[in-house]
C-alpha atoms as a PDB file:
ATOM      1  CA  UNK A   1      76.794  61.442 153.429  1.00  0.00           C
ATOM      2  CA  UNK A   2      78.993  63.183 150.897  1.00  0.00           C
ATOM      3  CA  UNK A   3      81.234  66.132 151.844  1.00  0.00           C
ATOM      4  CA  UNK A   4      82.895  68.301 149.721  1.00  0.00           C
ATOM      5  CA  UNK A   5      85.865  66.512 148.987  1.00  0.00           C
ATOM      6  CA  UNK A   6      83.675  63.869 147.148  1.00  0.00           C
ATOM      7  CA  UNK A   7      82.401  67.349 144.796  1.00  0.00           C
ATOM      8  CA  UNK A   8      83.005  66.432 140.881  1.00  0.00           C
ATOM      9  CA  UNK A   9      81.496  69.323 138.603  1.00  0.00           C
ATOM     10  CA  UNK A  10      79.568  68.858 135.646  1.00  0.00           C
ATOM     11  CA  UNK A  11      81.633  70.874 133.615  1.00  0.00           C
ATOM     12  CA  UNK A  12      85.104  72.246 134.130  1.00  0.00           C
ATOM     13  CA  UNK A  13      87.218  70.859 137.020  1.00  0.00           C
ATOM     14  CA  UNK A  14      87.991  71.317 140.862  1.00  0.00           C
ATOM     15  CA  UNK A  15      91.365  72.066 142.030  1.00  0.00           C
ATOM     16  CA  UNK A  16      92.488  70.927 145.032  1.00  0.00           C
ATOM     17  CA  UNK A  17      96.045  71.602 146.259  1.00  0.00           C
ATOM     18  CA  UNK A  18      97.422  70.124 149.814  1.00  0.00           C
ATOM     19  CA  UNK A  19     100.690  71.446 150.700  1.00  0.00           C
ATOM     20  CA  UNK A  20     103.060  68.398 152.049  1.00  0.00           C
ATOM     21  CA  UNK A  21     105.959  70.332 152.629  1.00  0.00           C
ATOM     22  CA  UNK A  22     107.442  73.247 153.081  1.00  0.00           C
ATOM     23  CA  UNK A  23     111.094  73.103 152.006  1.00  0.00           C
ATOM     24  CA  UNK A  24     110.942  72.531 149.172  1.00  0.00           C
ATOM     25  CA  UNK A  25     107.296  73.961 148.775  1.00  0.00           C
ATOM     26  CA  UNK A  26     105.731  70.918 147.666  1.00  0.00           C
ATOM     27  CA  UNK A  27     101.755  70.556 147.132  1.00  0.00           C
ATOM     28  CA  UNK A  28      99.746  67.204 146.288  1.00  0.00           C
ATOM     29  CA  UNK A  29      97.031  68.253 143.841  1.00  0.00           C
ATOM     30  CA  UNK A  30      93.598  66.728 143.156  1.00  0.00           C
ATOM     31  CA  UNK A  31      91.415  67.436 140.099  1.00  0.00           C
ATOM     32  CA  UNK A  32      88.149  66.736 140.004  1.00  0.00           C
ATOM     33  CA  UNK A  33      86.624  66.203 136.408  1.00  0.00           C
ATOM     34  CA  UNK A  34      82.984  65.541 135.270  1.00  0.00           C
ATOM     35  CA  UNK A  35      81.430  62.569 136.681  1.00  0.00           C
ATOM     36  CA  UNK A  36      83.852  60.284 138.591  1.00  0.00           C
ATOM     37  CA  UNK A  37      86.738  61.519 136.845  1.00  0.00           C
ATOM     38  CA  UNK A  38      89.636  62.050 138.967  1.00  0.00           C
ATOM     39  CA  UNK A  39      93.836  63.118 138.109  1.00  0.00           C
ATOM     40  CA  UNK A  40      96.737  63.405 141.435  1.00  0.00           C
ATOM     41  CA  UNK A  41      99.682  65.204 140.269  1.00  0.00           C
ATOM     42  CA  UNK A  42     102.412  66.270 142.590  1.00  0.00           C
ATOM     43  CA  UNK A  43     103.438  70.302 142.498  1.00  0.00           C
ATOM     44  CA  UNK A  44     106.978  71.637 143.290  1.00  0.00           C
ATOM     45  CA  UNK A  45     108.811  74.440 141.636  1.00  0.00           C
ATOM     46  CA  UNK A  46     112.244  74.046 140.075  1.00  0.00           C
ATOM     47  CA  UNK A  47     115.510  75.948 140.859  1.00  0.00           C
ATOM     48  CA  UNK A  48     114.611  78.335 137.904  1.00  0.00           C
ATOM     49  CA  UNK A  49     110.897  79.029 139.874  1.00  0.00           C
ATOM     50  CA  UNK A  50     109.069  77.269 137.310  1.00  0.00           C
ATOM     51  CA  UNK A  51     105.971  75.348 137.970  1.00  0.00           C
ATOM     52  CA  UNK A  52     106.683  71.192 137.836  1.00  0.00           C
ATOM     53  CA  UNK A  53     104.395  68.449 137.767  1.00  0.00           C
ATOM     54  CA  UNK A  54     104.486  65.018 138.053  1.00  0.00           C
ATOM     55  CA  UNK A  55     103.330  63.260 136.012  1.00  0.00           C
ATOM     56  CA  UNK A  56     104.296  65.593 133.014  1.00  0.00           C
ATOM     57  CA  UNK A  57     101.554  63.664 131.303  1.00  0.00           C
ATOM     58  CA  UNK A  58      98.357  65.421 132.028  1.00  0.00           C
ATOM     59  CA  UNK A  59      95.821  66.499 129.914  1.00  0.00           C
ATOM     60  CA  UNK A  60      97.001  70.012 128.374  1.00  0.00           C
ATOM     61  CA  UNK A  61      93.943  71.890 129.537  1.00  0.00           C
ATOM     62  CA  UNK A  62      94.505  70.457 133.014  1.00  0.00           C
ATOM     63  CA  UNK A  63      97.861  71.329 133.116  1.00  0.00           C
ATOM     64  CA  UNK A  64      97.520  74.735 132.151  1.00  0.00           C
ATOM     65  CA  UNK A  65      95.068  75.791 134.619  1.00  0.00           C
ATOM     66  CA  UNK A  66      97.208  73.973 137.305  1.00  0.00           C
ATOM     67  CA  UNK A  67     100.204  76.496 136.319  1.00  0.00           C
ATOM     68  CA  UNK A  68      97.982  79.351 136.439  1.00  0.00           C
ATOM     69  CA  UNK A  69      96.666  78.309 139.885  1.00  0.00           C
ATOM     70  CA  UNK A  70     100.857  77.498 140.733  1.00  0.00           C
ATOM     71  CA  UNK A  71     101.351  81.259 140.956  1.00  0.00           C
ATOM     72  CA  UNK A  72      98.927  81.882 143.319  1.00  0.00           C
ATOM     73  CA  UNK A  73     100.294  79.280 145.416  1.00  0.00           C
ATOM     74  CA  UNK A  74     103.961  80.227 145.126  1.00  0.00           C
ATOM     75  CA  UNK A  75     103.713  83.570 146.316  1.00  0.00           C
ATOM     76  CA  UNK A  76     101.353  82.582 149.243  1.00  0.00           C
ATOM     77  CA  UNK A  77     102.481  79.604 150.262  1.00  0.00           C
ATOM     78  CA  UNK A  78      98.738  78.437 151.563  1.00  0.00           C
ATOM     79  CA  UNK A  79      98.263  75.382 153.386  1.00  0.00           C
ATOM     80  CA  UNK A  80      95.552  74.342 150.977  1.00  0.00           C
ATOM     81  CA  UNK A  81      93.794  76.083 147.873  1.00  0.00           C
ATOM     82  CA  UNK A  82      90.857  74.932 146.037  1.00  0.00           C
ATOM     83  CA  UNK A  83      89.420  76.161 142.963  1.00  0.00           C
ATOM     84  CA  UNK A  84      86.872  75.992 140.521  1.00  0.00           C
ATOM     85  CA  UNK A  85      87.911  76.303 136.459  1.00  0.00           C
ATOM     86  CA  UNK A  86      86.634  75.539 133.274  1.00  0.00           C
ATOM     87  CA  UNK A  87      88.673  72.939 131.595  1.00  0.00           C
ATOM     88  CA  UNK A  88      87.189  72.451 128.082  1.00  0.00           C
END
């Protein structure tokens, strides 16, 4: 049976972000591309407040949307987010 952590779109992407600390605010991120396309990145903010992600190496598109969703999660500080996007 599938659940909804198994969800990959068929268009766009699903963010998924896991906090996995609190100090510093760290979050472990999923994104879930078309088909059975999967990227983990790790999110933490630097001492300037700045969204960074490991690996730096993501696809731009990706990475974008992940910094837009990063503000959302630095000012709440959620346990877990998930979101829907279109990622050309």
């Amino acid at each position: 049976m599938l659940s909804s952590h198994d969800l990959h779109p068929k268009q766009g992407a699903r963010f998924v972000f896991t906090r996995v600390d609190e100090a510093p605010l760290t979050y472990q991120v999923e994104v879930f591309l078309p088909g059975t396309s999967r990227v983990e990145a790790q999110l933490t903010w630097d001492e300037n407040g700045s969204p960074a992600i490991e690996p730096a190496a993501l696809d731009a598109a990706v990475a974008d949307q992940l910094v837009k969703l990063a503000r959302v999660l630095k000012r709440s500080a959620a346990p877990r987010l998930s979101r829907w996007r279109d990622v050309p």
